[in-house]
C-alpha atoms as a PDB file:
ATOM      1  CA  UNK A   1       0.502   5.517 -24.157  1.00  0.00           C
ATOM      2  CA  UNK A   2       0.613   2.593 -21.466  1.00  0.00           C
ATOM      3  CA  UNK A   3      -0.914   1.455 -18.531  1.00  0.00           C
ATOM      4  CA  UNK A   4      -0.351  -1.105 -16.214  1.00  0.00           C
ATOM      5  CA  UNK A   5      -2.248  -3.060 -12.985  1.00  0.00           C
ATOM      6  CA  UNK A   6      -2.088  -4.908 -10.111  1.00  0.00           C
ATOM      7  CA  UNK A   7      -0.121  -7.515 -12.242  1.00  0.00           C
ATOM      8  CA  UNK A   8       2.731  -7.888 -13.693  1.00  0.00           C
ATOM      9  CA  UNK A   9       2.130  -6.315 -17.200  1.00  0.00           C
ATOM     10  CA  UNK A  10       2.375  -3.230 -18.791  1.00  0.00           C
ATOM     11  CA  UNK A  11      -0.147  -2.437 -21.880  1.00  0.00           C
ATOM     12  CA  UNK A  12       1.010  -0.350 -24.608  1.00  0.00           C
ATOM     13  CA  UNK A  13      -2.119   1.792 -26.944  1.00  0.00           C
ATOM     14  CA  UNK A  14      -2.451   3.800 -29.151  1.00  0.00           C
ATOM     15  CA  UNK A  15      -5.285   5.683 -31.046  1.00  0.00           C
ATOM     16  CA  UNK A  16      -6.873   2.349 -32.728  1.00  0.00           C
ATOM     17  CA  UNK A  17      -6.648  -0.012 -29.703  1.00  0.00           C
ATOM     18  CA  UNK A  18      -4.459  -2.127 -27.763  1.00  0.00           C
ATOM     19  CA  UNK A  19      -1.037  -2.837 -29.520  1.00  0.00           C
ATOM     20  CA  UNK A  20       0.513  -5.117 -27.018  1.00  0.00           C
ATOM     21  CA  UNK A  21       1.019  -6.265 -23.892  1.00  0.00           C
ATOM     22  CA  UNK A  22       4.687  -7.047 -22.353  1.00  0.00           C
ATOM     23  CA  UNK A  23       5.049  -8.990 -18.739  1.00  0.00           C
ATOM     24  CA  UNK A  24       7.336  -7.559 -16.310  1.00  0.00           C
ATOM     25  CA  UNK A  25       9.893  -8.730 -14.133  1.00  0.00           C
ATOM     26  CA  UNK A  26       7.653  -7.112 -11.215  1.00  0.00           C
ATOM     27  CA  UNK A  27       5.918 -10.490  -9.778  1.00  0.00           C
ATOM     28  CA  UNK A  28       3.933  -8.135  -6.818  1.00  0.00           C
ATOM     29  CA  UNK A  29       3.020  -5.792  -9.220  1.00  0.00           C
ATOM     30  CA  UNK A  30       3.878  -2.164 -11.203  1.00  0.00           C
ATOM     31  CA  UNK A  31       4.142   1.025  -8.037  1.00  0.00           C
ATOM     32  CA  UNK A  32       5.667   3.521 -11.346  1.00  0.00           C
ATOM     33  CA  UNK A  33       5.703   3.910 -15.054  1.00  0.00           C
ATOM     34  CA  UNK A  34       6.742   6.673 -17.159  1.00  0.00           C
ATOM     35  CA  UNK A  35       7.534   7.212 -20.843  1.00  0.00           C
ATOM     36  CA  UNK A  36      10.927   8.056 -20.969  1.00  0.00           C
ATOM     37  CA  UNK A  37      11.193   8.539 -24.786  1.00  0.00           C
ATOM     38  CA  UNK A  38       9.508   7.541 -27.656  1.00  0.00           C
ATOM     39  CA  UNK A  39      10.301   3.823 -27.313  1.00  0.00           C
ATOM     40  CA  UNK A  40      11.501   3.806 -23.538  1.00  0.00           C
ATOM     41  CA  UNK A  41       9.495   2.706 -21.055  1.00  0.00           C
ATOM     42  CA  UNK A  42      10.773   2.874 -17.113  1.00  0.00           C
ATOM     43  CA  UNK A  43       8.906   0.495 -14.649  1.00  0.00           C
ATOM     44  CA  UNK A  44       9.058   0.393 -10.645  1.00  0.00           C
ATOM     45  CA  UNK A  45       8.181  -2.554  -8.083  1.00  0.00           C
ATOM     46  CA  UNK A  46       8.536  -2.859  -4.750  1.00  0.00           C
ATOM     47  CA  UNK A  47      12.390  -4.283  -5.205  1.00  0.00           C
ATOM     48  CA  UNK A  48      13.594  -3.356  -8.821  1.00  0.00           C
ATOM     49  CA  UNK A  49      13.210  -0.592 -11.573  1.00  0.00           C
ATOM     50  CA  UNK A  50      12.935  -2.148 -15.282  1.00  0.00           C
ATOM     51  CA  UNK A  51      13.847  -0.237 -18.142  1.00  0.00           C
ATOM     52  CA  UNK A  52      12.569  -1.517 -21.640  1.00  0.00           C
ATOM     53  CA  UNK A  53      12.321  -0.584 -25.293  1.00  0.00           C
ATOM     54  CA  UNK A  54       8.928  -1.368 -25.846  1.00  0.00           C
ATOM     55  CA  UNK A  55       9.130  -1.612 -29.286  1.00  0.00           C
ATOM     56  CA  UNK A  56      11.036  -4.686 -29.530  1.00  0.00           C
ATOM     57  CA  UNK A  57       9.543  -5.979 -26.016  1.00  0.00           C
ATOM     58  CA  UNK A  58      12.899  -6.108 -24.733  1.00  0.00           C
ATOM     59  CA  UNK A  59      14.356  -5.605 -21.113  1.00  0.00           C
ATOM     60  CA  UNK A  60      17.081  -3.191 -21.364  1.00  0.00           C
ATOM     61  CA  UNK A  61      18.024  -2.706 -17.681  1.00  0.00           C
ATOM     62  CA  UNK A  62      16.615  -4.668 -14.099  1.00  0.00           C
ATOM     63  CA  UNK A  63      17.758  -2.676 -11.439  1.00  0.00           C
ATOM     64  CA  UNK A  64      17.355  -3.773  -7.703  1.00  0.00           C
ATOM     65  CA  UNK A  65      16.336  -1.581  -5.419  1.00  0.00           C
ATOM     66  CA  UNK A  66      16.506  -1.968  -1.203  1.00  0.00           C
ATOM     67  CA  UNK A  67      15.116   0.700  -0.051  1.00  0.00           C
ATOM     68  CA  UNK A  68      11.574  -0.052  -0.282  1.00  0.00           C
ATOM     69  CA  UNK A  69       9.214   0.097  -3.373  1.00  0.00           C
ATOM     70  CA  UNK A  70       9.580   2.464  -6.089  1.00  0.00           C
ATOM     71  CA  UNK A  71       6.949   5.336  -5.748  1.00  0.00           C
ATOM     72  CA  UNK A  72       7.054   7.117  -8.407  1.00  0.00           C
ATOM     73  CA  UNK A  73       9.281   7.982 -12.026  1.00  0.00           C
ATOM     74  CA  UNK A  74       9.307  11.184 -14.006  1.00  0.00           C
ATOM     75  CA  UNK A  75      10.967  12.023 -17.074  1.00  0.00           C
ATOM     76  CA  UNK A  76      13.789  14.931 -16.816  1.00  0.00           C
ATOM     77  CA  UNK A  77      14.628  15.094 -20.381  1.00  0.00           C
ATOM     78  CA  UNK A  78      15.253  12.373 -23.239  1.00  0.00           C
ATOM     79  CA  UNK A  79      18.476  11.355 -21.312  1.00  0.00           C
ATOM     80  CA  UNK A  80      17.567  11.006 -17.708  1.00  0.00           C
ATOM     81  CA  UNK A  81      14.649  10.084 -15.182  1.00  0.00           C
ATOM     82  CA  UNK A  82      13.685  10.676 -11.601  1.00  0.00           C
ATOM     83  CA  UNK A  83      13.334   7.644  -9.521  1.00  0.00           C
ATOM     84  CA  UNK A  84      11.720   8.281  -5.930  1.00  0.00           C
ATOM     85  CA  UNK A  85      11.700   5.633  -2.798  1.00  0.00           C
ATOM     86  CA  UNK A  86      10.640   6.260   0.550  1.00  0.00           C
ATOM     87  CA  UNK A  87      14.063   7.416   1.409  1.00  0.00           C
ATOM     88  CA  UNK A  88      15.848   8.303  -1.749  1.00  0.00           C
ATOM     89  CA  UNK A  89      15.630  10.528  -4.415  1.00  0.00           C
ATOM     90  CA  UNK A  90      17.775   8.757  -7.698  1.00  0.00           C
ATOM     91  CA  UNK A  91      18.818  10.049 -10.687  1.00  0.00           C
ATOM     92  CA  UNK A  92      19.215   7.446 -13.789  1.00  0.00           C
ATOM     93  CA  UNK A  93      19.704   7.666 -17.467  1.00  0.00           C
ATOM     94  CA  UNK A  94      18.248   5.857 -20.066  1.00  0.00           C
ATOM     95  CA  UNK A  95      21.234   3.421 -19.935  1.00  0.00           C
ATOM     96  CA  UNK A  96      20.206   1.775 -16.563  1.00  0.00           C
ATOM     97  CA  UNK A  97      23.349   3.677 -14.935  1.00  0.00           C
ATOM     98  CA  UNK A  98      22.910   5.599 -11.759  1.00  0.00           C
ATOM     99  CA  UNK A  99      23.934   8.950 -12.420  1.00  0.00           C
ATOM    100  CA  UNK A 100      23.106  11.105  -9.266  1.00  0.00           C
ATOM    101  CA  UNK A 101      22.082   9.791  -5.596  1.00  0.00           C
ATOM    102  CA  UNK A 102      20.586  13.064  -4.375  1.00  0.00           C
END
């Protein structure tokens, strides 16, 4: 599972401990996070969404976002994720690409 804090850094466990820890591009901080799939992990800050494969502790997609701070993410399925803001609703895919502005 992970976790993250009033930083800039998302912690990834598992059963035996802490397995690593991977620094966002989130400089004020981590609003959402949500395990997308097993190796997909989708962050929210107050002006981007991050998508990254945790795994390799790469950054697959930075996303800006205007419309204030991300509140929360949910998964949908293995393909796609909610993205909330305090006046959208978003619908995303694993890719990074905006699917559905509902």
């Amino acid at each position: 599972f992970a976790s993250s804090s009033k930083n800039n850094f998302i912690n990834i466990w598992n059963e035996s401990g802490l397995v690593k820890t991977i620094n966002t591009t989130h400089s004020d901080g981590i609003f959402a996070l949500e395990l997308i799939k097993e190796d997909i992990i989708v962050t929210g800050g107050s002006t981007s969404l991050s998508i990254y494969n945790y795994k390799n502790s790469s950054l697959l997609a930075n996303i800006p976002i205007t419309d204030g701070p991300v509140s929360f993410v949910r998964s949908l399925n293995s393909t796609h994720f909610l993205v909330s803001t305090k006046k959208d609703l978003f619908w995303y895919t694993t890719d990074g690409l905006n699917v559905k502005n509902k």
